[in-house]
PDB file of N, CA and C in Angstrom:
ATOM      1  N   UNK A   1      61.807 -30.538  -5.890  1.00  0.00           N
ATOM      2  CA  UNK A   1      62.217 -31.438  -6.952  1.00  0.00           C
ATOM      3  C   UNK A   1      62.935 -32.651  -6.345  1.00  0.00           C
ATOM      4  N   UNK A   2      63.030 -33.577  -7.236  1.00  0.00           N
ATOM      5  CA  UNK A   2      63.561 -34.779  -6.641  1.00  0.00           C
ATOM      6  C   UNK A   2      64.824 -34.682  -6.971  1.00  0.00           C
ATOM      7  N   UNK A   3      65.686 -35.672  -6.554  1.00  0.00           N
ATOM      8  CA  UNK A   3      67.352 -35.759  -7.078  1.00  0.00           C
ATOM      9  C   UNK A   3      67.254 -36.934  -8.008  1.00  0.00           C
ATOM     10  N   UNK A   4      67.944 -36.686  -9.639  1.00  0.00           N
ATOM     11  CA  UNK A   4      68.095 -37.465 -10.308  1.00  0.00           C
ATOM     12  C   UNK A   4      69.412 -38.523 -10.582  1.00  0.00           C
ATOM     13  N   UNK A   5      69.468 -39.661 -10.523  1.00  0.00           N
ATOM     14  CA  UNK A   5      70.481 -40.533 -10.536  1.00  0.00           C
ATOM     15  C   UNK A   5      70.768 -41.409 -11.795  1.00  0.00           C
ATOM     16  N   UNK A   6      71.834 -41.408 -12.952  1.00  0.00           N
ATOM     17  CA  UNK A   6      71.384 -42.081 -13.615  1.00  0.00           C
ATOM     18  C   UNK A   6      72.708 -43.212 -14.002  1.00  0.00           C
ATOM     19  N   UNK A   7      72.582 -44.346 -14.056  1.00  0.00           N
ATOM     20  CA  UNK A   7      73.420 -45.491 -14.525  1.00  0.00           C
ATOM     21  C   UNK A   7      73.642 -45.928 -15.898  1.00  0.00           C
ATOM     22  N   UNK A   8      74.003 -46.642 -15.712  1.00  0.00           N
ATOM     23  CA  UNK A   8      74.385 -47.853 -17.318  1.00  0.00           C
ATOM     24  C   UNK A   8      72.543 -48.544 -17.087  1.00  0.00           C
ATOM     25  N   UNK A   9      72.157 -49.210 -15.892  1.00  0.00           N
ATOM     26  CA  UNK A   9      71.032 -49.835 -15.629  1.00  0.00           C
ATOM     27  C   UNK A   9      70.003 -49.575 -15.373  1.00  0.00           C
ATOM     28  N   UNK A  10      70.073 -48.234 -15.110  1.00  0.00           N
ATOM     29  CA  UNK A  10      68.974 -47.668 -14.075  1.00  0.00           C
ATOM     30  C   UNK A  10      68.760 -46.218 -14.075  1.00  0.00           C
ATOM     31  N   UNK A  11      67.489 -45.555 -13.972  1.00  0.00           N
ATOM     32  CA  UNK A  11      67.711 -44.427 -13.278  1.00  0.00           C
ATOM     33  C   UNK A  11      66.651 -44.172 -12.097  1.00  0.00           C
ATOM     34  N   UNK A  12      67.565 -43.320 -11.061  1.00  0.00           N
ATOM     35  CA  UNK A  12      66.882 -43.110  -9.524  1.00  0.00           C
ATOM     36  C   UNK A  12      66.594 -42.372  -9.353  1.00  0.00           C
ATOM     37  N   UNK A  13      65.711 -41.755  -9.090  1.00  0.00           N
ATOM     38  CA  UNK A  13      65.062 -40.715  -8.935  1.00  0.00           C
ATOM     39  C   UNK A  13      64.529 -40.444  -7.232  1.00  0.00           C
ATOM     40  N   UNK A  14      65.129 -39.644  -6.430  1.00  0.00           N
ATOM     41  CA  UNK A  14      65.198 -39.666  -4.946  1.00  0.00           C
ATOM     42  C   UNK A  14      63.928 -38.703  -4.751  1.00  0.00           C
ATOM     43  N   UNK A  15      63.012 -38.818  -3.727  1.00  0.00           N
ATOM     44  CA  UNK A  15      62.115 -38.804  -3.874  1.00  0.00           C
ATOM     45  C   UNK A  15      62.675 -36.894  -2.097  1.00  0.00           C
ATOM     46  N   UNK A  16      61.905 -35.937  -2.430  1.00  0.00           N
ATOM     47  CA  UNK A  16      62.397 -35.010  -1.477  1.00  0.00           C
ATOM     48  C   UNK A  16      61.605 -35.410  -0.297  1.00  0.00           C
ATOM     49  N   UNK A  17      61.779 -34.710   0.957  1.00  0.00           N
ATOM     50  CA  UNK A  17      61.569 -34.826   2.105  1.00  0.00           C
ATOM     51  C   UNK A  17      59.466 -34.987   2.138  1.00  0.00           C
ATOM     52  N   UNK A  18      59.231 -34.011   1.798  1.00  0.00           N
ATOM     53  CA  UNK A  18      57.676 -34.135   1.482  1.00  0.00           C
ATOM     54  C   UNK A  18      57.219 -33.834   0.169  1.00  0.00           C
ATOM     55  N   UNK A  19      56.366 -34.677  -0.114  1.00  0.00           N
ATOM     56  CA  UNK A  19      55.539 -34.852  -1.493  1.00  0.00           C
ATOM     57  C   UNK A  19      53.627 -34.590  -1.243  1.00  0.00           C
ATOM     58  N   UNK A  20      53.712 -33.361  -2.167  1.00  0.00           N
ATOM     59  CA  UNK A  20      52.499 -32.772  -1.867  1.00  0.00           C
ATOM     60  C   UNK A  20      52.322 -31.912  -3.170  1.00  0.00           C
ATOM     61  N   UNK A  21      51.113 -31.253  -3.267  1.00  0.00           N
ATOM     62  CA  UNK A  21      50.607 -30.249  -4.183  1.00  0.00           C
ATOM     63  C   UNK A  21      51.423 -29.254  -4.627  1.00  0.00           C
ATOM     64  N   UNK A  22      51.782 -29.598  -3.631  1.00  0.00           N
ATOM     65  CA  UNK A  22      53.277 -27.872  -4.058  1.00  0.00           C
ATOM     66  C   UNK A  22      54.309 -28.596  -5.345  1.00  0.00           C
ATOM     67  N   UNK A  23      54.642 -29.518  -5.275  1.00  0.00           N
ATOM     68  CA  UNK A  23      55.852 -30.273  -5.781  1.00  0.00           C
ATOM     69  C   UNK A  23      55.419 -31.547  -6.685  1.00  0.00           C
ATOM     70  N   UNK A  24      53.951 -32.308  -6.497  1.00  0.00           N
ATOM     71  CA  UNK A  24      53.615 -33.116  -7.591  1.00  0.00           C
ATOM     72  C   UNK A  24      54.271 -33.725  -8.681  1.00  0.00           C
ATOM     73  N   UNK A  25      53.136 -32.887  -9.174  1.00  0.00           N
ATOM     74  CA  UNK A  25      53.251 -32.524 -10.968  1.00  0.00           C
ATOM     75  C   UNK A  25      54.718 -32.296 -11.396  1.00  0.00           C
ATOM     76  N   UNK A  26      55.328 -31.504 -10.299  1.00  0.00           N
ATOM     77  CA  UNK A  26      57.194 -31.455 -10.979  1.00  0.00           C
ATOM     78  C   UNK A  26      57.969 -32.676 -11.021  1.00  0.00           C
ATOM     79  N   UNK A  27      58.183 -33.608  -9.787  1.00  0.00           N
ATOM     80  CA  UNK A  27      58.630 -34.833  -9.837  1.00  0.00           C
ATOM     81  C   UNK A  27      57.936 -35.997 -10.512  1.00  0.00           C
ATOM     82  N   UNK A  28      56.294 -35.612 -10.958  1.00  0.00           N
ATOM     83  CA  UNK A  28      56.232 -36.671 -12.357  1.00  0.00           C
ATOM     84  C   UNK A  28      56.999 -36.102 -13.547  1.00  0.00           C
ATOM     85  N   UNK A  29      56.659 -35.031 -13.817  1.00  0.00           N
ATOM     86  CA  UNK A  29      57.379 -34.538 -15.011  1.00  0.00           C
ATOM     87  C   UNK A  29      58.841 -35.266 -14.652  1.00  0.00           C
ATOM     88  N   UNK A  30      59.557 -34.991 -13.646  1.00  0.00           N
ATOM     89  CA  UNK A  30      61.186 -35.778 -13.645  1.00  0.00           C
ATOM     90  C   UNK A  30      61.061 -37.338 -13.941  1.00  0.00           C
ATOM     91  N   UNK A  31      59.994 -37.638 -13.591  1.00  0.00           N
ATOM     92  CA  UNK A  31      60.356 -39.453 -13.599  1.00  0.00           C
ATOM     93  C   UNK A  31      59.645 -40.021 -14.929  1.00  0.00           C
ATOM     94  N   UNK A  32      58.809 -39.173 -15.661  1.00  0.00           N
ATOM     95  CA  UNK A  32      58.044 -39.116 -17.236  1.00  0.00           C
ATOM     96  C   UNK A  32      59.560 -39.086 -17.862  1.00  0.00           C
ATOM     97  N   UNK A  33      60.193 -37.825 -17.784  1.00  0.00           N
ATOM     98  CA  UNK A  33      61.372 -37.330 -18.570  1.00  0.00           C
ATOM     99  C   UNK A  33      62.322 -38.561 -18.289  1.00  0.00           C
ATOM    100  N   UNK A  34      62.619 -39.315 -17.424  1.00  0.00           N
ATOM    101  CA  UNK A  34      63.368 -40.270 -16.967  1.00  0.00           C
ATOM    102  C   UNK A  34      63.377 -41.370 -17.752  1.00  0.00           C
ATOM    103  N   UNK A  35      61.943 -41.729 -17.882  1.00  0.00           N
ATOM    104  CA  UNK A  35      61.654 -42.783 -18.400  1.00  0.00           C
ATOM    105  C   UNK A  35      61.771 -42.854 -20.017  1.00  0.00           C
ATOM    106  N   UNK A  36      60.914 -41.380 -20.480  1.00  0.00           N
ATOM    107  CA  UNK A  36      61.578 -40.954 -22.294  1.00  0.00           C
ATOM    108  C   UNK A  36      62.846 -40.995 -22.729  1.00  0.00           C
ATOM    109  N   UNK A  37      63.370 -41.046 -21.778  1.00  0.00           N
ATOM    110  CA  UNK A  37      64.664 -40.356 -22.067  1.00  0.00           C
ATOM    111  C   UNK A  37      65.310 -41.635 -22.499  1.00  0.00           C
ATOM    112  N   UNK A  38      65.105 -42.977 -22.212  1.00  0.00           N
ATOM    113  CA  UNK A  38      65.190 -44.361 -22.548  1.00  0.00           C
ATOM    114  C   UNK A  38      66.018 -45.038 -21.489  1.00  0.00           C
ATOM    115  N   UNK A  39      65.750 -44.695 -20.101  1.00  0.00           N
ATOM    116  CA  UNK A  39      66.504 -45.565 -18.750  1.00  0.00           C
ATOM    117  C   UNK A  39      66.048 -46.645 -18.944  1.00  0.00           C
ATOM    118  N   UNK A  40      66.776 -47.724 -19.000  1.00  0.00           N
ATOM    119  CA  UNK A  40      66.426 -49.544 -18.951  1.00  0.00           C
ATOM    120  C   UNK A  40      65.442 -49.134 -17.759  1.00  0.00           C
ATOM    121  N   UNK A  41      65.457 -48.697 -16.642  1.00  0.00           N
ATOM    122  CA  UNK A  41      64.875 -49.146 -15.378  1.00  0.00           C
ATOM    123  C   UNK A  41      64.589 -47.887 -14.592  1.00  0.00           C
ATOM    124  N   UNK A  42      63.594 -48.123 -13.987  1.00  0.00           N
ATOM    125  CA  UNK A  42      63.081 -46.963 -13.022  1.00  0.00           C
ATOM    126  C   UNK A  42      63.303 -47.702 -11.460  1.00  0.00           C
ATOM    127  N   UNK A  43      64.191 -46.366 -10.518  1.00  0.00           N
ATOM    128  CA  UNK A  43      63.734 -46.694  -8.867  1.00  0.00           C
ATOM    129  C   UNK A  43      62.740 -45.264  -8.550  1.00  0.00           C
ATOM    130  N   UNK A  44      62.263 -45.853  -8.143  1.00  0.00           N
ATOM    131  CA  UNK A  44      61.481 -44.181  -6.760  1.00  0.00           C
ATOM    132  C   UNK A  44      62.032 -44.842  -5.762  1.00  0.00           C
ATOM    133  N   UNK A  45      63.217 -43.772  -5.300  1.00  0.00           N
ATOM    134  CA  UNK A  45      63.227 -43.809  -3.947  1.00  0.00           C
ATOM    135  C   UNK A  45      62.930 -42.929  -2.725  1.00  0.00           C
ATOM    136  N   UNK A  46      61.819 -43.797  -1.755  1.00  0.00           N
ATOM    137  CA  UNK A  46      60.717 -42.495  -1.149  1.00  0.00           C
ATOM    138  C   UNK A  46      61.314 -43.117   0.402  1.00  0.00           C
ATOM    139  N   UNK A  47      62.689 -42.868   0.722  1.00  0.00           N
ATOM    140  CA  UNK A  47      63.119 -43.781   1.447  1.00  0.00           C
ATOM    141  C   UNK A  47      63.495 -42.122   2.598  1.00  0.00           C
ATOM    142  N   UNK A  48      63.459 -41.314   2.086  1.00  0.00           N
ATOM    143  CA  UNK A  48      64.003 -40.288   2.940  1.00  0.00           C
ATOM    144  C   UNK A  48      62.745 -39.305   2.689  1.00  0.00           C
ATOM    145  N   UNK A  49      61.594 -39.791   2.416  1.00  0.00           N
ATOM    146  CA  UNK A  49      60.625 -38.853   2.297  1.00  0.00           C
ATOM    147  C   UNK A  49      59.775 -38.918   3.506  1.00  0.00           C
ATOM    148  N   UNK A  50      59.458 -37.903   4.291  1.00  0.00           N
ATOM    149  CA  UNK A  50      58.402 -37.909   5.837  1.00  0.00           C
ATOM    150  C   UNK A  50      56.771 -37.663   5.480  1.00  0.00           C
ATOM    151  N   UNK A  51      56.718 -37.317   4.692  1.00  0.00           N
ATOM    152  CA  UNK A  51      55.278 -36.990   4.218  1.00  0.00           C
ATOM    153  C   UNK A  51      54.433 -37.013   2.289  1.00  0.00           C
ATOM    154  N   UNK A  52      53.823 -37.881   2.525  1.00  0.00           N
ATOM    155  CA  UNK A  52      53.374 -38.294   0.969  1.00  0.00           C
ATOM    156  C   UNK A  52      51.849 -38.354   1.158  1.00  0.00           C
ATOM    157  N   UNK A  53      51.034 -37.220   0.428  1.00  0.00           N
ATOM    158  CA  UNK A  53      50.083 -37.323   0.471  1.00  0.00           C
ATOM    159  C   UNK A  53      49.298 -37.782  -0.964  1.00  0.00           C
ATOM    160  N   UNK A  54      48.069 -37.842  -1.536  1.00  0.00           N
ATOM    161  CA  UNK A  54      47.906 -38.438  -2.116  1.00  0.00           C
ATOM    162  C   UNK A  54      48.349 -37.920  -3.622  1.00  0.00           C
ATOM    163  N   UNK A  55      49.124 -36.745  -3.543  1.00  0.00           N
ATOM    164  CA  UNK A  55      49.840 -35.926  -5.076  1.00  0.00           C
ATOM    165  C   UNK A  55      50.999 -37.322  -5.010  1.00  0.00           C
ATOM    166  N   UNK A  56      51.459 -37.701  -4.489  1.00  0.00           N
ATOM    167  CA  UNK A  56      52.834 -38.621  -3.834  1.00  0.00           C
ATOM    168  C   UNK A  56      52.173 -39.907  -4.147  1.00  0.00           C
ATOM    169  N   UNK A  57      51.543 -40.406  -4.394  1.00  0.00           N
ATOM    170  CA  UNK A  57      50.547 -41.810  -4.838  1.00  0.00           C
ATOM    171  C   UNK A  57      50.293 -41.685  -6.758  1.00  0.00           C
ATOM    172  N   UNK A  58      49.820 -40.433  -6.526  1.00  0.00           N
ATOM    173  CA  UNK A  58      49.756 -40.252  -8.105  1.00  0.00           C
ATOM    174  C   UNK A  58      50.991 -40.317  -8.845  1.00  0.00           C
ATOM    175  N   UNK A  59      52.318 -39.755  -8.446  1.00  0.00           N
ATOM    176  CA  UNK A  59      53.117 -39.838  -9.263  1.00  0.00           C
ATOM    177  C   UNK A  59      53.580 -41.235  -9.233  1.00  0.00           C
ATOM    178  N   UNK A  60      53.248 -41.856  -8.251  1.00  0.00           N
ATOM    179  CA  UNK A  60      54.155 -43.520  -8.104  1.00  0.00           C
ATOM    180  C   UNK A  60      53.273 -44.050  -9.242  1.00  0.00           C
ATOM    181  N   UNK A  61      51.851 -44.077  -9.125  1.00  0.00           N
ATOM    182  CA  UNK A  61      50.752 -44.378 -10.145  1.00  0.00           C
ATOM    183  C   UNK A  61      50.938 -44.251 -11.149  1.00  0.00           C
ATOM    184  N   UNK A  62      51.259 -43.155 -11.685  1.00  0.00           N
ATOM    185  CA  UNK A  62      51.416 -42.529 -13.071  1.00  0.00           C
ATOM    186  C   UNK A  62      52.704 -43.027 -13.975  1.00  0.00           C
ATOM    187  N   UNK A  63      53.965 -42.912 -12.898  1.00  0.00           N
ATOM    188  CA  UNK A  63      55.011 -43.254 -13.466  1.00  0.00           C
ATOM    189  C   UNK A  63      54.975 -44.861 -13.623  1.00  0.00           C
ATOM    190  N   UNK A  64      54.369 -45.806 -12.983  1.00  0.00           N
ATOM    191  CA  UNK A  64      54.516 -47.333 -13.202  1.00  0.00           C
ATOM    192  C   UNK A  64      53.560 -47.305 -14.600  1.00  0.00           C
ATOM    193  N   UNK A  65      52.289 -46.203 -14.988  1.00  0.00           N
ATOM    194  CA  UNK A  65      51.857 -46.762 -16.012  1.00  0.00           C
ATOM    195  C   UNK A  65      52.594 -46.304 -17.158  1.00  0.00           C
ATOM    196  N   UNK A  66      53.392 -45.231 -17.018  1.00  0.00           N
ATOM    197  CA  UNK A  66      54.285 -45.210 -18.164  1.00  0.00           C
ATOM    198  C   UNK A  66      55.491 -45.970 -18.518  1.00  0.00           C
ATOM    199  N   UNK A  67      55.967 -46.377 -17.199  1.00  0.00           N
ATOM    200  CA  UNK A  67      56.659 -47.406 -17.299  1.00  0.00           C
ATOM    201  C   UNK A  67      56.416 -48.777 -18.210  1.00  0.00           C
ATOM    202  N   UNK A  68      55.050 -49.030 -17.222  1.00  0.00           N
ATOM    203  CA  UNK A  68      54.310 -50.188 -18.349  1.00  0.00           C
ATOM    204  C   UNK A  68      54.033 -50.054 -19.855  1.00  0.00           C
ATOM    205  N   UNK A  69      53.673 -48.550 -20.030  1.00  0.00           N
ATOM    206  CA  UNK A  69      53.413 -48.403 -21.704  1.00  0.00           C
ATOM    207  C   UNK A  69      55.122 -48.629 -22.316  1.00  0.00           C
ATOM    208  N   UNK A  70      56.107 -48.378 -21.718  1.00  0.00           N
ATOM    209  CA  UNK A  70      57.299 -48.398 -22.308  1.00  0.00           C
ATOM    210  C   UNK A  70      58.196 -49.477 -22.553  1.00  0.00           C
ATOM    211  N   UNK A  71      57.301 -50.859 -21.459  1.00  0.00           N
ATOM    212  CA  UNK A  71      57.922 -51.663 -21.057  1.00  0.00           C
ATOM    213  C   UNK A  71      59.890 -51.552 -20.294  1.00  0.00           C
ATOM    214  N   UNK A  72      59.343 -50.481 -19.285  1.00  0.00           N
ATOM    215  CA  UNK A  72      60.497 -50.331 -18.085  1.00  0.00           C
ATOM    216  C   UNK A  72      60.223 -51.045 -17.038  1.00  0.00           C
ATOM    217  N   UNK A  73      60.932 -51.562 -16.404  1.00  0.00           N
ATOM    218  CA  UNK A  73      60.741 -52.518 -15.081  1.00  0.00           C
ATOM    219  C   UNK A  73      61.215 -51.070 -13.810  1.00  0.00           C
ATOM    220  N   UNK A  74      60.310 -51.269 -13.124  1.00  0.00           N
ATOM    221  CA  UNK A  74      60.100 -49.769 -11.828  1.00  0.00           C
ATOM    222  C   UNK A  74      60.112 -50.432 -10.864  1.00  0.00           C
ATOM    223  N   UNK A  75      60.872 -49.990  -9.465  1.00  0.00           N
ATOM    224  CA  UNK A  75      60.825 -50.648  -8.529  1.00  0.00           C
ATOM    225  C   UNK A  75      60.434 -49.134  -7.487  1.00  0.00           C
ATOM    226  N   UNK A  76      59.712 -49.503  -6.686  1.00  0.00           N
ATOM    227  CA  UNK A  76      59.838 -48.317  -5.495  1.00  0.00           C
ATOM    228  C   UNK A  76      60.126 -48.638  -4.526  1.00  0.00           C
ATOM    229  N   UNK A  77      61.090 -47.966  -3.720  1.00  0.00           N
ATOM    230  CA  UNK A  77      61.811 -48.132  -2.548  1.00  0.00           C
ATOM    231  C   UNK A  77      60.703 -47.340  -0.940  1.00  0.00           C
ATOM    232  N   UNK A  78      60.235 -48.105  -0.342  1.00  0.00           N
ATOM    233  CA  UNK A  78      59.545 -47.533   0.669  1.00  0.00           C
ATOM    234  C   UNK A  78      60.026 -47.279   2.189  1.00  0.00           C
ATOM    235  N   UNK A  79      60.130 -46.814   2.973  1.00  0.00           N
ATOM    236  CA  UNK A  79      60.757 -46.504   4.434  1.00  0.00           C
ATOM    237  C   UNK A  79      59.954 -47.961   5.186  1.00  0.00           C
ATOM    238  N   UNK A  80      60.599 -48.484   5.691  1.00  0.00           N
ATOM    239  CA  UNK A  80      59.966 -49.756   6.765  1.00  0.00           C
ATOM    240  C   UNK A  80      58.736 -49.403   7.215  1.00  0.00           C
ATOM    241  N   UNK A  81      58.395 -48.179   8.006  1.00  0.00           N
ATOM    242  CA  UNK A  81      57.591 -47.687   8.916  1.00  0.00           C
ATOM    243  C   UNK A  81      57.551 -46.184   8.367  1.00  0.00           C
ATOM    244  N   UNK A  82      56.437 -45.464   9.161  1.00  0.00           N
ATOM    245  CA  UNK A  82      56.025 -44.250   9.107  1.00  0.00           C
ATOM    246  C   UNK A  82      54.775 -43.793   8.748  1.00  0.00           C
ATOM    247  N   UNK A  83      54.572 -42.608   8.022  1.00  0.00           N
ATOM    248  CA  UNK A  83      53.770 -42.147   7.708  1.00  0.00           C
ATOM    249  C   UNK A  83      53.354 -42.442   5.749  1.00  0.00           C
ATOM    250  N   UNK A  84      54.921 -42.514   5.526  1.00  0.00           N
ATOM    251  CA  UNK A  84      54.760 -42.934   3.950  1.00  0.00           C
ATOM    252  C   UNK A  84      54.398 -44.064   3.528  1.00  0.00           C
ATOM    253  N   UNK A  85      54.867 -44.806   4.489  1.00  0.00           N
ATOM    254  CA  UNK A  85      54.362 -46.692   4.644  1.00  0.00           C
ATOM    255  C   UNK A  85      53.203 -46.699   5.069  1.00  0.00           C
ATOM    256  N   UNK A  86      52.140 -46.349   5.586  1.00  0.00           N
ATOM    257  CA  UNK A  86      51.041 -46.328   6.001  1.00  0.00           C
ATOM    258  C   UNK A  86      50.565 -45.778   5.024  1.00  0.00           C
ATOM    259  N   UNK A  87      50.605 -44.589   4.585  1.00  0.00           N
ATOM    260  CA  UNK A  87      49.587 -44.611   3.113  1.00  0.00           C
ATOM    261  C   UNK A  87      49.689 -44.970   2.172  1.00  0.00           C
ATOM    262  N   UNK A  88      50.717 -46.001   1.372  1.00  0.00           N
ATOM    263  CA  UNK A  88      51.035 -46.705   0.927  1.00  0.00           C
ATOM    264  C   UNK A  88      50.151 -48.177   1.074  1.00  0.00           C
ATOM    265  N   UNK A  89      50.861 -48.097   2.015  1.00  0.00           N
ATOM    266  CA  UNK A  89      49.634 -49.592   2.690  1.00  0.00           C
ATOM    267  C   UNK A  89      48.056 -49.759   2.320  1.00  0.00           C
ATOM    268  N   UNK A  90      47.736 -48.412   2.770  1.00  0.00           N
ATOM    269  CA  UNK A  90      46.099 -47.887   2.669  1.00  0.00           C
ATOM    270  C   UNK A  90      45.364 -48.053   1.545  1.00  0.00           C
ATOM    271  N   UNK A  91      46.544 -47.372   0.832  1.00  0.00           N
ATOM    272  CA  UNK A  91      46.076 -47.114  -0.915  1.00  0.00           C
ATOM    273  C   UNK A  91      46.159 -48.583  -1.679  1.00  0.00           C
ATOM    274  N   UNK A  92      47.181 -49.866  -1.010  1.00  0.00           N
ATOM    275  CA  UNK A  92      47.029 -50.774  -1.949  1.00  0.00           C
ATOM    276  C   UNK A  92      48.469 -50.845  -2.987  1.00  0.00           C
ATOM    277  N   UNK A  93      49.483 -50.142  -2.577  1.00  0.00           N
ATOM    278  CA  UNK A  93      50.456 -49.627  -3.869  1.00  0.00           C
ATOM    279  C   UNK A  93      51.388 -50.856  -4.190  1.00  0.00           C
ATOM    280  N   UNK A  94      51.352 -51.849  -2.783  1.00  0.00           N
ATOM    281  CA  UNK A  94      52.129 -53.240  -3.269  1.00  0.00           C
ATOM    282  C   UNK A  94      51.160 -53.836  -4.097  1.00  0.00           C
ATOM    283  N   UNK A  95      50.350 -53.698  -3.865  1.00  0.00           N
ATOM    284  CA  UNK A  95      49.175 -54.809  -5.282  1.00  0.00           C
ATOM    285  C   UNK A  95      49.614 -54.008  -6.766  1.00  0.00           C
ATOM    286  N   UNK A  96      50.240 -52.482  -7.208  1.00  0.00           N
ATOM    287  CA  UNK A  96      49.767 -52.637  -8.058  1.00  0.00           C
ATOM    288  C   UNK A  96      51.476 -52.273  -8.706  1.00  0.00           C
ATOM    289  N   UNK A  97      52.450 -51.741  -7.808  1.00  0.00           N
ATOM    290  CA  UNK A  97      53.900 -51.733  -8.071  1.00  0.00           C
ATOM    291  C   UNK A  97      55.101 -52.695  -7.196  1.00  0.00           C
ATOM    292  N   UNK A  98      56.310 -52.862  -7.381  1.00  0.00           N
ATOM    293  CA  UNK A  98      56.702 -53.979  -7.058  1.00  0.00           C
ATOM    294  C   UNK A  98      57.525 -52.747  -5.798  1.00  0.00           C
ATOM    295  N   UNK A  99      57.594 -53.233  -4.479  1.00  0.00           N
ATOM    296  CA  UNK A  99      58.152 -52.597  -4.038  1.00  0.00           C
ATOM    297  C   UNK A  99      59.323 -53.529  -3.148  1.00  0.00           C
ATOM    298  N   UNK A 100      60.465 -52.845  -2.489  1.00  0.00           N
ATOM    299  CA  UNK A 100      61.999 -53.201  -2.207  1.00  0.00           C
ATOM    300  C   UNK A 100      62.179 -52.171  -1.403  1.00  0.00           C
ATOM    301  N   UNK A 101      62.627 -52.752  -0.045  1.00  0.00           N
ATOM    302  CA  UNK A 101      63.326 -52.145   1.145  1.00  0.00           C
ATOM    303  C   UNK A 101      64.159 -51.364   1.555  1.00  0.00           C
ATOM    304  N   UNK A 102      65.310 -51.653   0.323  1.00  0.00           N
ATOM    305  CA  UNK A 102      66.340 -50.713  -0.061  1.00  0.00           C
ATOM    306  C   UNK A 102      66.116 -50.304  -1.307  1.00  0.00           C
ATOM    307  N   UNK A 103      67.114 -49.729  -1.564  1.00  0.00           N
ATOM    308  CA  UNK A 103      67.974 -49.364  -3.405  1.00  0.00           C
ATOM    309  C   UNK A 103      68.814 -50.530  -3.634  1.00  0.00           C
ATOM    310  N   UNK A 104      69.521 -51.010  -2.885  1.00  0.00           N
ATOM    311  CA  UNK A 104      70.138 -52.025  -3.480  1.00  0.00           C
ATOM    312  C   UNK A 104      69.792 -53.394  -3.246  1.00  0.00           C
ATOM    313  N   UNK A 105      68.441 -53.383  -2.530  1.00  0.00           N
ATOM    314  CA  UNK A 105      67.772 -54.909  -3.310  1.00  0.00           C
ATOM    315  C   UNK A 105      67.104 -54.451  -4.236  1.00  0.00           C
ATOM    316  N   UNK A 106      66.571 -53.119  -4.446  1.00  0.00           N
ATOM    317  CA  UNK A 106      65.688 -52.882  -5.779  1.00  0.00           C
ATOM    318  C   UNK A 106      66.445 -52.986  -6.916  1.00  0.00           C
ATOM    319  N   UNK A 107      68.126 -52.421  -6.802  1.00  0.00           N
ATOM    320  CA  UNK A 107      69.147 -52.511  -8.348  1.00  0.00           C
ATOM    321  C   UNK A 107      69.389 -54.156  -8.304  1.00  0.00           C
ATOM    322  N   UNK A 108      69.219 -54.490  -7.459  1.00  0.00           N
ATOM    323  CA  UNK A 108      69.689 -56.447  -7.447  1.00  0.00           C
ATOM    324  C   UNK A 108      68.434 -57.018  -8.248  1.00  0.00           C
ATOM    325  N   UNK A 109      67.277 -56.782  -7.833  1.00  0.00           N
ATOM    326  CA  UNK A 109      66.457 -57.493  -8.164  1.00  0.00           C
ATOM    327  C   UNK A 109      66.095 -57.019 -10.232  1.00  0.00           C
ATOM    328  N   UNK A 110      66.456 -56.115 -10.218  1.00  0.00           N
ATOM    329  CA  UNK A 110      66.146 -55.368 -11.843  1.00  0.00           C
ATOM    330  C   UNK A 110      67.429 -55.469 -12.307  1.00  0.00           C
ATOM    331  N   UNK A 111      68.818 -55.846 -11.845  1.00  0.00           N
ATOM    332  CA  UNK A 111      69.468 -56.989 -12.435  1.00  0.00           C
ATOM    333  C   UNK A 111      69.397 -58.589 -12.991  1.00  0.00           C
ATOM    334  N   UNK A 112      68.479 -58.752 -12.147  1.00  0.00           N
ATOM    335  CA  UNK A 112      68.183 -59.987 -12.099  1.00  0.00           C
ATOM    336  C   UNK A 112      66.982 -60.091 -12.918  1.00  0.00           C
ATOM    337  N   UNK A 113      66.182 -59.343 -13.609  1.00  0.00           N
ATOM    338  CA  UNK A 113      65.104 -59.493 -14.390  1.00  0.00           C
ATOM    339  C   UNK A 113      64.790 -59.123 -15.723  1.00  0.00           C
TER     340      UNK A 113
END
């Protein structure tokens, strides 16, 4: 499961060490529930995660389109380098979500919007 974070602005949702089949479907359900629940704002942060396979794409996927049906502004936080940044890259995920280096240019910037 992921770790849930929640603000006046935001809620964060920390993304666990590896994201795979085993664990999916549970951390969309957390970031679905996140978003119902009426958070102004969504982060994924996949900043401490070593392995994201493509269950780990779907939930980033899934949760920006519910985001979009809800009109929530989502930011995802990605590791500079690695293995999570590379399939990220692969898949295209900056073309289709807004992504931020940290957490706190992602809470700066969804202040600012």
């Amino acid at each position: 499961m992921a770790r849930v974070e929640i603000t006046e602005t935001c809620g964060t949702l920390t993304f666990p060490a590896e994201v795979d089949v085993s664990n999916g479907e549970a951390i969309l359900g957390q970031a679905v529930r996140l978003l119902d629940s009426g958070t102004p704002a969504l982060i994924l942060d996949l900043t401490g995660c070593t392995f994201c396979d493509s269950n780990g794409l779907n939930v980033i996927t899934r949760s920006q389109m519910r985001a979009t049906e809800l009109g929530v502004p989502m930011w995802v936080v990605l590791p500079s380098r690695g293995i999570v940044r590379r399939v990220s890259d692969v898949a295209g995920l900056q073309r289709r979500v807004a992504i931020a280096p940290d957490v706190t240019t992602a809470r700066e910037a969804l202040a600012h919007s």
